[in-house]
C-alpha atoms as a PDB file:
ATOM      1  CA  UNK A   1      16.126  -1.743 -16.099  1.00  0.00           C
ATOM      2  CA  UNK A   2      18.124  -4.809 -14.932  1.00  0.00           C
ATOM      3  CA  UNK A   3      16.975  -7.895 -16.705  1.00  0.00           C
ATOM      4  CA  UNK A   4      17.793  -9.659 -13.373  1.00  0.00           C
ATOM      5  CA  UNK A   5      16.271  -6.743 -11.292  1.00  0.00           C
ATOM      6  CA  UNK A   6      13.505  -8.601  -8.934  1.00  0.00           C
ATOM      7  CA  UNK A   7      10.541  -6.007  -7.991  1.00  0.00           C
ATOM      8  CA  UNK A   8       9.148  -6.754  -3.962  1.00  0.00           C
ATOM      9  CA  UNK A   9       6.054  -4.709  -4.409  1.00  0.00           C
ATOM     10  CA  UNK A  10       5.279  -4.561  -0.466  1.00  0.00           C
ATOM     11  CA  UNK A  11       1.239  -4.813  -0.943  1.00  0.00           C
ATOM     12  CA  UNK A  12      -0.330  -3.107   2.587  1.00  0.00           C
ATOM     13  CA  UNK A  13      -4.023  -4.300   2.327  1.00  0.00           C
ATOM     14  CA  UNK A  14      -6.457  -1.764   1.378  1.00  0.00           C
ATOM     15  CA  UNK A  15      -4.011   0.595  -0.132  1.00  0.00           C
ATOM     16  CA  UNK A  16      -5.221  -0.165  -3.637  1.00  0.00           C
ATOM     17  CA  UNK A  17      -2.506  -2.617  -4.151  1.00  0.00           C
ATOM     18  CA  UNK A  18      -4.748  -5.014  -6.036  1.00  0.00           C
ATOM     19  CA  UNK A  19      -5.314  -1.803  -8.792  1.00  0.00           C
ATOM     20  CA  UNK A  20      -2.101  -0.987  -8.278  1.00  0.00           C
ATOM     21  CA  UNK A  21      -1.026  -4.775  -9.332  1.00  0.00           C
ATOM     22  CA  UNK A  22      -2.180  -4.372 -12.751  1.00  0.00           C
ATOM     23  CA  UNK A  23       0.757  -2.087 -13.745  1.00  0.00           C
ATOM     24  CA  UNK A  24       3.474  -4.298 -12.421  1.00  0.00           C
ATOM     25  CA  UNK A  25       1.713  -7.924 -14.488  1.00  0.00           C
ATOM     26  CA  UNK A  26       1.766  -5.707 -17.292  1.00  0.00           C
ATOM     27  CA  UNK A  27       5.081  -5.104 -17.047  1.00  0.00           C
ATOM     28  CA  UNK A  28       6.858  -8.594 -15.633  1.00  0.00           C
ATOM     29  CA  UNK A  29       5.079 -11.630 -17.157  1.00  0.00           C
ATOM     30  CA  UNK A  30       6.538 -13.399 -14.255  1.00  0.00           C
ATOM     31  CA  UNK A  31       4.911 -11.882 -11.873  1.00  0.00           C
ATOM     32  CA  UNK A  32       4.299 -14.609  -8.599  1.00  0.00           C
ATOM     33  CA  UNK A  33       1.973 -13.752  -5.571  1.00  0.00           C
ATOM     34  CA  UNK A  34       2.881 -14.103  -1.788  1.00  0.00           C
ATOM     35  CA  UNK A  35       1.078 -16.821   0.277  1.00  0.00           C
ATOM     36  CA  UNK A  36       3.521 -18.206   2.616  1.00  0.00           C
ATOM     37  CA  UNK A  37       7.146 -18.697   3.660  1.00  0.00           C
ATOM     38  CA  UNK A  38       7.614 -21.906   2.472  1.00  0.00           C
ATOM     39  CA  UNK A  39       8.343 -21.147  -1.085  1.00  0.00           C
ATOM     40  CA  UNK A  40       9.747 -17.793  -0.948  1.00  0.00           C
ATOM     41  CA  UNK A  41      13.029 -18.666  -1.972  1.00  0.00           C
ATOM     42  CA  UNK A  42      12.011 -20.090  -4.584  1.00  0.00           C
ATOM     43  CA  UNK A  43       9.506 -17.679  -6.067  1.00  0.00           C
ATOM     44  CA  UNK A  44      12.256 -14.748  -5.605  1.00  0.00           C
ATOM     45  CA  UNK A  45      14.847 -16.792  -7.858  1.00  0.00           C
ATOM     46  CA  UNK A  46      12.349 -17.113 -10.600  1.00  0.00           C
ATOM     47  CA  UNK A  47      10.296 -13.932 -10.487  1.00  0.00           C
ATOM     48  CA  UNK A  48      10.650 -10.741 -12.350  1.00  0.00           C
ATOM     49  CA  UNK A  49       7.945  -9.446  -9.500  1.00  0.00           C
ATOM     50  CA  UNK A  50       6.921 -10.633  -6.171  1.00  0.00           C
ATOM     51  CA  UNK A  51       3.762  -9.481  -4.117  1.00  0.00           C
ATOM     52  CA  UNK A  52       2.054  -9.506  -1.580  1.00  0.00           C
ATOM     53  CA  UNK A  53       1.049  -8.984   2.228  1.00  0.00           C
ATOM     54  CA  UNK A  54       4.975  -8.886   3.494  1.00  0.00           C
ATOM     55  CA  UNK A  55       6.772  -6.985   4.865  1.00  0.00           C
ATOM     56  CA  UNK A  56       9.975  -4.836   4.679  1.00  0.00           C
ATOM     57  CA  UNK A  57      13.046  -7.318   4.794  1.00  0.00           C
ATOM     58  CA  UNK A  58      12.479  -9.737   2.249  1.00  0.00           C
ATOM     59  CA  UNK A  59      15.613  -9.196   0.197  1.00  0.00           C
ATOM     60  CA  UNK A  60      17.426 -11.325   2.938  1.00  0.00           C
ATOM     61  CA  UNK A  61      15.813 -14.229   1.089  1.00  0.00           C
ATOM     62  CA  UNK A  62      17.571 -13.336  -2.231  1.00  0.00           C
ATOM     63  CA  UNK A  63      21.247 -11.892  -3.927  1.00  0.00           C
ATOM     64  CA  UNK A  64      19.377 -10.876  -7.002  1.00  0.00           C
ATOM     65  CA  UNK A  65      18.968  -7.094  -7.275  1.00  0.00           C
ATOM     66  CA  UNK A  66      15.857  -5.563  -6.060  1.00  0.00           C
ATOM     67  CA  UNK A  67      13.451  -2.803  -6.191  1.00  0.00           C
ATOM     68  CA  UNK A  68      10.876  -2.363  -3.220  1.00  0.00           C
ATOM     69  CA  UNK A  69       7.275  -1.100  -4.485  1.00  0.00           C
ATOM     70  CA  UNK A  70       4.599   0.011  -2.351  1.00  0.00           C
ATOM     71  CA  UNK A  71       1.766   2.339  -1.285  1.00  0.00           C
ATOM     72  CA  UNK A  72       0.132   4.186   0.956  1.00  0.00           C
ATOM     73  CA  UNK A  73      -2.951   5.297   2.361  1.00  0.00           C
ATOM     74  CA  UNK A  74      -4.818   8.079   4.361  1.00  0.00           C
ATOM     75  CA  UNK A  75      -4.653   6.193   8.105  1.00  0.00           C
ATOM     76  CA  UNK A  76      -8.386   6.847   8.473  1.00  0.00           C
ATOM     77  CA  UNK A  77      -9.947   6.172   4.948  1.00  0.00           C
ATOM     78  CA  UNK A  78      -7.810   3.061   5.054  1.00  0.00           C
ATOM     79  CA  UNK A  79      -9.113   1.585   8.765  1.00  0.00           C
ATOM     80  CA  UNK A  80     -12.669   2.486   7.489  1.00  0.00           C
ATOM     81  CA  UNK A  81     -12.183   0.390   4.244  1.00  0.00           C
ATOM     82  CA  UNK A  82     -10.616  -2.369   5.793  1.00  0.00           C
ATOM     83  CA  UNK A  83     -14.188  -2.717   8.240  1.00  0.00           C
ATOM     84  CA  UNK A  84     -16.264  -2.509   5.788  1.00  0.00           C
ATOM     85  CA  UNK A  85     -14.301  -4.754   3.596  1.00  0.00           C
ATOM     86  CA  UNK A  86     -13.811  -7.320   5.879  1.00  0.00           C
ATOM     87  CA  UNK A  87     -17.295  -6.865   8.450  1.00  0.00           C
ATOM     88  CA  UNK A  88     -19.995  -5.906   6.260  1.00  0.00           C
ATOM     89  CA  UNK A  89     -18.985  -7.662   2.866  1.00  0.00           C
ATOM     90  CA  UNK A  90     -20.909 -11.076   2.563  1.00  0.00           C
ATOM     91  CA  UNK A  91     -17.627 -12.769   0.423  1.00  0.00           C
ATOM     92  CA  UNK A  92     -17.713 -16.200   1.554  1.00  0.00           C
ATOM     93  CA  UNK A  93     -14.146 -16.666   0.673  1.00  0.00           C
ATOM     94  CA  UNK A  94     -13.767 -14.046   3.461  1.00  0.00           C
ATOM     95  CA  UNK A  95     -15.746 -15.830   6.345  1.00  0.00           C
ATOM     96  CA  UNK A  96     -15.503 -12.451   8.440  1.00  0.00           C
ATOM     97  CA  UNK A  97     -19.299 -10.956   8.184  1.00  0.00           C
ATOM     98  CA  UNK A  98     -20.493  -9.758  11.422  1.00  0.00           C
ATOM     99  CA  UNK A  99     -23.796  -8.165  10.767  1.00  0.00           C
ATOM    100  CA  UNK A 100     -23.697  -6.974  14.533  1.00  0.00           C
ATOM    101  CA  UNK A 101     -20.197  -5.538  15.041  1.00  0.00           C
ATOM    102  CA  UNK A 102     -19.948  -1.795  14.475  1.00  0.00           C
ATOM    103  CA  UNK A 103     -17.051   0.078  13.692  1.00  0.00           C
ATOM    104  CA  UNK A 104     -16.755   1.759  16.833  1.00  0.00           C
ATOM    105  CA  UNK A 105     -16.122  -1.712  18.393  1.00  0.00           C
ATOM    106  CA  UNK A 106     -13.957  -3.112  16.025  1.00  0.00           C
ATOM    107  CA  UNK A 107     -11.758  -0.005  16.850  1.00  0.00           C
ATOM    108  CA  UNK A 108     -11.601  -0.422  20.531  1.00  0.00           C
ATOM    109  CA  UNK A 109     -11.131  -3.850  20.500  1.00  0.00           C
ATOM    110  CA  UNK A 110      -7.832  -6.287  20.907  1.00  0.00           C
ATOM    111  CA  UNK A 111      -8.419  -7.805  17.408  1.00  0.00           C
ATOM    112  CA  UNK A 112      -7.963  -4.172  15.735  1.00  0.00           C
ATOM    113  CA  UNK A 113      -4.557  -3.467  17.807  1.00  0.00           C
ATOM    114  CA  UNK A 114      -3.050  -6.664  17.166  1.00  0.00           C
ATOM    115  CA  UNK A 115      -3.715  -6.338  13.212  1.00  0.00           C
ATOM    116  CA  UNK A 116      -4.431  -2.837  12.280  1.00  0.00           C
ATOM    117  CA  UNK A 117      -2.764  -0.752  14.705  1.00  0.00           C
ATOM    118  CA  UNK A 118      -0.102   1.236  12.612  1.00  0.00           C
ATOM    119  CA  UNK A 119      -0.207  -1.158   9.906  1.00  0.00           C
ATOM    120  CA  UNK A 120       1.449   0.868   7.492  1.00  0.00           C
ATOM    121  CA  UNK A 121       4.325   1.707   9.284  1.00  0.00           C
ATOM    122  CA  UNK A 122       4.922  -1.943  10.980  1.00  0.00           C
ATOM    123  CA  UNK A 123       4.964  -2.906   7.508  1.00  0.00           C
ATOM    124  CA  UNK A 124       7.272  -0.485   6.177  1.00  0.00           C
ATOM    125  CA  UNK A 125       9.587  -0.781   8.876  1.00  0.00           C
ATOM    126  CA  UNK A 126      10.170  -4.556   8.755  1.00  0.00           C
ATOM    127  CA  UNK A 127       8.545  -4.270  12.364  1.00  0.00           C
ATOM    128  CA  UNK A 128       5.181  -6.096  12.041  1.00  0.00           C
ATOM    129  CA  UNK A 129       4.280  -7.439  15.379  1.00  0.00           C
ATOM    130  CA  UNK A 130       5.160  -4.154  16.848  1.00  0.00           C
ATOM    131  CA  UNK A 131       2.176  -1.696  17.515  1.00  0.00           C
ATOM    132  CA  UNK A 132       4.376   0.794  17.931  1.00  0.00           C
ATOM    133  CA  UNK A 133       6.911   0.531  15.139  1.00  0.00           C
ATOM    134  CA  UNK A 134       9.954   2.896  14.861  1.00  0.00           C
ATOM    135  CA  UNK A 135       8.830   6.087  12.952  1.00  0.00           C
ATOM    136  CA  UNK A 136      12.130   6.838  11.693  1.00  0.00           C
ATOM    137  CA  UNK A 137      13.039   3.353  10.653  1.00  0.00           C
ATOM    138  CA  UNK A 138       9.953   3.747   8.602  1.00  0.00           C
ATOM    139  CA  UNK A 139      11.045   6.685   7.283  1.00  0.00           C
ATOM    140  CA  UNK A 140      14.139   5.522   6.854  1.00  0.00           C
ATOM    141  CA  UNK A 141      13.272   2.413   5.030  1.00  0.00           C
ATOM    142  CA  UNK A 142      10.844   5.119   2.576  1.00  0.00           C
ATOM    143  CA  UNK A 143      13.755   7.206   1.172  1.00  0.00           C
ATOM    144  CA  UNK A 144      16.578   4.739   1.296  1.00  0.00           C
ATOM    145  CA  UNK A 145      15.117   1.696   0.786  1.00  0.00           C
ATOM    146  CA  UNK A 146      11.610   1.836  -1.249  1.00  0.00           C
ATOM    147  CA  UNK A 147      13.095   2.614  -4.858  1.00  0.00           C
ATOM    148  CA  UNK A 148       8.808   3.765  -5.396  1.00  0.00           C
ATOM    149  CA  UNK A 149       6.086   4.279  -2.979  1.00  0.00           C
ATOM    150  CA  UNK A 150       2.823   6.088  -4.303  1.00  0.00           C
ATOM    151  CA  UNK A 151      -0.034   7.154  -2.337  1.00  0.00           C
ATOM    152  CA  UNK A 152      -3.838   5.731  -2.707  1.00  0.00           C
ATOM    153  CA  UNK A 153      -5.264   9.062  -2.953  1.00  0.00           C
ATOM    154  CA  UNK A 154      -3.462  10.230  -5.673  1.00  0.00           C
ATOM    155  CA  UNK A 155      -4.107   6.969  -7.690  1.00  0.00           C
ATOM    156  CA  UNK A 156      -3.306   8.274 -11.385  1.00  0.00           C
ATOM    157  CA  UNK A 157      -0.063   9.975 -10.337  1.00  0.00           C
ATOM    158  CA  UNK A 158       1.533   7.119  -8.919  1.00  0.00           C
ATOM    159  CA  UNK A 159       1.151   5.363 -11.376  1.00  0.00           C
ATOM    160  CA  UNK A 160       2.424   7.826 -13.783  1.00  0.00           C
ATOM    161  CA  UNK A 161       5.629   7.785 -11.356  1.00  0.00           C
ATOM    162  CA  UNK A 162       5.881   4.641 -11.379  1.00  0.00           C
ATOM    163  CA  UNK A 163       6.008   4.174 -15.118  1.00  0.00           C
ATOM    164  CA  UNK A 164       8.746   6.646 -15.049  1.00  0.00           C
ATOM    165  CA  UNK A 165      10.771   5.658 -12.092  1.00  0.00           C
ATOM    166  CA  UNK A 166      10.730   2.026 -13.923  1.00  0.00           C
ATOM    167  CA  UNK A 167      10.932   2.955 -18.255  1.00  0.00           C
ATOM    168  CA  UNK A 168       7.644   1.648 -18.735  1.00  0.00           C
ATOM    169  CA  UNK A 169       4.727   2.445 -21.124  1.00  0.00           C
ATOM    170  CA  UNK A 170       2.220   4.638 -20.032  1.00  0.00           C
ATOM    171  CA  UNK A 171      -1.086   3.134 -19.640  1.00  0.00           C
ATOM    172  CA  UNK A 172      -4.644   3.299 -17.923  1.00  0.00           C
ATOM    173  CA  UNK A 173      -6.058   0.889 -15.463  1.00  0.00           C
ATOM    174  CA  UNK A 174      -8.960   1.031 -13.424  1.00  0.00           C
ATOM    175  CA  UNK A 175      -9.839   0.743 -10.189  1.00  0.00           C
ATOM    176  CA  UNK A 176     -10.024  -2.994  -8.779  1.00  0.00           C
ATOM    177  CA  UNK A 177     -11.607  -4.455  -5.439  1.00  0.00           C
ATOM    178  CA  UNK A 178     -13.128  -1.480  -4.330  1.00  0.00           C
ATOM    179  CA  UNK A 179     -14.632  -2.022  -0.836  1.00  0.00           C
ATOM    180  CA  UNK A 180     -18.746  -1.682  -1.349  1.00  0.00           C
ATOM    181  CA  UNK A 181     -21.317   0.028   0.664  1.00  0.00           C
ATOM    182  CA  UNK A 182     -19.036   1.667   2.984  1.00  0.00           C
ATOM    183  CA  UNK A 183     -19.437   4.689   4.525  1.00  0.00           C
ATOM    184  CA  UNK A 184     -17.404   7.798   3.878  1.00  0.00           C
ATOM    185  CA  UNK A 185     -15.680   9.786   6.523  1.00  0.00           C
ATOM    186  CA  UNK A 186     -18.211  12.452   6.949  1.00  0.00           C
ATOM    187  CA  UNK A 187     -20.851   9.517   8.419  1.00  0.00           C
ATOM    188  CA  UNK A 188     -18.439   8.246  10.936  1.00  0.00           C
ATOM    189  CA  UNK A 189     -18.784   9.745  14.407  1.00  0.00           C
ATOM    190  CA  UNK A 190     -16.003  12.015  15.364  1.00  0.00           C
ATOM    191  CA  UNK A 191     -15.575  10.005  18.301  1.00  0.00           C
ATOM    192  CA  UNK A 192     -14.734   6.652  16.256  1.00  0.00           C
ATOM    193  CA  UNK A 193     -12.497   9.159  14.003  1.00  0.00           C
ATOM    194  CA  UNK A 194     -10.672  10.140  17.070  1.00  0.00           C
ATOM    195  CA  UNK A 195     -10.164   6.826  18.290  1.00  0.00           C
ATOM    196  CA  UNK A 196      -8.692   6.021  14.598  1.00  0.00           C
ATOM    197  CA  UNK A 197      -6.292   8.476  15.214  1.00  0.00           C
ATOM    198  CA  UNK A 198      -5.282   7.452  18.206  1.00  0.00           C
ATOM    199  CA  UNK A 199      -4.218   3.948  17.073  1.00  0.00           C
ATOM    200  CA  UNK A 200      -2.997   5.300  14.138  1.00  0.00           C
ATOM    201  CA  UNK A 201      -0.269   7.891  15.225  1.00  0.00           C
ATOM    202  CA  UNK A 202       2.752   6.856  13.850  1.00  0.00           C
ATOM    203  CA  UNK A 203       0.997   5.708  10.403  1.00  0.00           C
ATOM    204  CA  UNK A 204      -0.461   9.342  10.569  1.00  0.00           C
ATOM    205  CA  UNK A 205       2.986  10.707  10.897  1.00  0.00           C
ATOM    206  CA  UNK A 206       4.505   8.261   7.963  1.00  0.00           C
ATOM    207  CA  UNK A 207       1.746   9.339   5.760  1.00  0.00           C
ATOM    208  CA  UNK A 208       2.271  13.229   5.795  1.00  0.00           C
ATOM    209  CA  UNK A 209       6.116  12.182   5.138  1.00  0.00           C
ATOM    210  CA  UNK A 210       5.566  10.597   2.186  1.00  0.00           C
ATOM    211  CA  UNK A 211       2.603  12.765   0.983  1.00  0.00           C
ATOM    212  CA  UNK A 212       4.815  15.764   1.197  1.00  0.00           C
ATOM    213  CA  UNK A 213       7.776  13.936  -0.321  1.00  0.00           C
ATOM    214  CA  UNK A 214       5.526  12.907  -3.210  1.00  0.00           C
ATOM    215  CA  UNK A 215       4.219  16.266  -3.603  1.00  0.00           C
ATOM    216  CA  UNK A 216       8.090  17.767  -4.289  1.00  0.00           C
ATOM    217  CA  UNK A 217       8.584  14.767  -6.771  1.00  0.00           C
ATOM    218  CA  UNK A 218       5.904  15.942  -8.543  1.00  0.00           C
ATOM    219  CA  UNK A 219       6.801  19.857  -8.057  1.00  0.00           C
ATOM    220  CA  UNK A 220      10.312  18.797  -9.260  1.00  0.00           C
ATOM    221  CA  UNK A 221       9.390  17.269 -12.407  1.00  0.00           C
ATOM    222  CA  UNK A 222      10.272  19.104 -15.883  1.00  0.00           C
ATOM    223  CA  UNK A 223       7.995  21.196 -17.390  1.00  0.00           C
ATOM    224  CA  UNK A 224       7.255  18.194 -20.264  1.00  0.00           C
ATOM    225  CA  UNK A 225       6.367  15.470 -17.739  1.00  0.00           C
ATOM    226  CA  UNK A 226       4.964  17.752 -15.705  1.00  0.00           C
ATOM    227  CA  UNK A 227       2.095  18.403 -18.459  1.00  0.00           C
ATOM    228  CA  UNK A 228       2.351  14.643 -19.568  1.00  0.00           C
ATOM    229  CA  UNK A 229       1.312  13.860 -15.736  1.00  0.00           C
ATOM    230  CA  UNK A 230      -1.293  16.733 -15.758  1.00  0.00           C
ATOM    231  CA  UNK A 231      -3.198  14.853 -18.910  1.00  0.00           C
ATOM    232  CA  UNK A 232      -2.587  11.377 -17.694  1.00  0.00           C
ATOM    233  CA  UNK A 233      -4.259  12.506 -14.474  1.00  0.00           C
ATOM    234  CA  UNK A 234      -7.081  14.179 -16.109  1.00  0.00           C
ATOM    235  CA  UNK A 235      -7.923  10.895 -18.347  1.00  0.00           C
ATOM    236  CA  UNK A 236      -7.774   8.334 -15.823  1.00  0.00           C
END
């Protein structure tokens, strides 16, 4: 790879970007985190990686060669994780516990549209305070732009890809900042599930793109990689 080559690793929250992380330090020692635009510039002309909660577009701020990272996440498992995470986790950093609030609430209400609504997708399309973002942008931005995107629920085998998209060494890391004492899909109403999916369409739609993309990548792969993947996976 490109000794200059900058990695944007596009970090949607509760994808299991902060596992996900653990590759990329591994791999660029100057790895810098995302907190605000006021040192951007900066932090692109020194790091090897940048991440965080930002959007597609940020290689306006640099002429360095870039790779975009990223991942993505079942619409549904990742709306319940982000309520549990943020409603029913007593982190004081967090300052968001609401004992009261359920999730059928949070989904119906303003706050959830204006923040969650097609997250994915507003990210991936450089379109974040749209709650409708252009799907095809999105899709657009996936297989032209994103030089990797893996998929939460197939943890291991992005990060096998990754390794191999990038020349990397194979290694195992666990999973990191798993949201606690949430509930699974099967003991959330099917109302509430509904009412995901309604908010959720075009992140829905993006998500069955790249899972079936993903799926041929790994159909595609030769028969030696193929089997490497198959033991990584089974080890992780």
């Amino acid at each position: 790879m490109n000794p200059n080559m900058l990695i944007l690793f596009i970090h949607i929250p509760k994808t299991g970007g902060t596992s996900f992380t653990q590759n990329l330090q591994s791999n660029c020692p100057k790895l810098i985190y995302y907190y605000s635009m006021d040192a951007v510039k900066t932090s692109l002309a020194i790091a090897d990686c940048f991440t965080g909660h930002f959007p597609y577009g940020f290689h306006q701020y640099t002429t360095r060669p870039y790779k975009y990272v990223t991942m993505l996440r079942d619409p549904v498992e990742l709306t319940i994780s982000m309520f549990y995470y943020m409603y029913k986790n007593r982190n004081p950093v967090l300052k968001t516990y609401d004992d009261k609030l359920s999730i059928e609430e949070f989904i119906l209400s303003g706050k959830f549209d204006y923040y969650f609504m097609n997250l994915q997708s507003r990210y991936i399309s450089g379109q974040l305070m749209t709650f409708v973002p252009d799907l095809k942008v999105a899709k657009s931005n996936l297989v032209n732009h994103i030089a990797f995107y893996g998929i939460t629920e197939l943890f291991a085998e992005s990060q096998f890809l990754l390794v191999e998209e990038m020349g990397w060494k194979l290694e195992h890391y666990p999973k990191l900042n798993e949201t606690p004492y949430r509930k699974r899909q099967s003991e959330i109403s099917q109302q509430t599930i509904k009412a995901i999916c309604e908010k959720s369409k075009v992140d829905i739609l993006l998500y069955k793109f790249a899972l079936e993309q993903m799926n041929k990548k790994m159909a595609s792969l030769p028969p030696a990689q193929k089997k490497a993947l198959q033991n990584y996976s089974q080890n992780k």
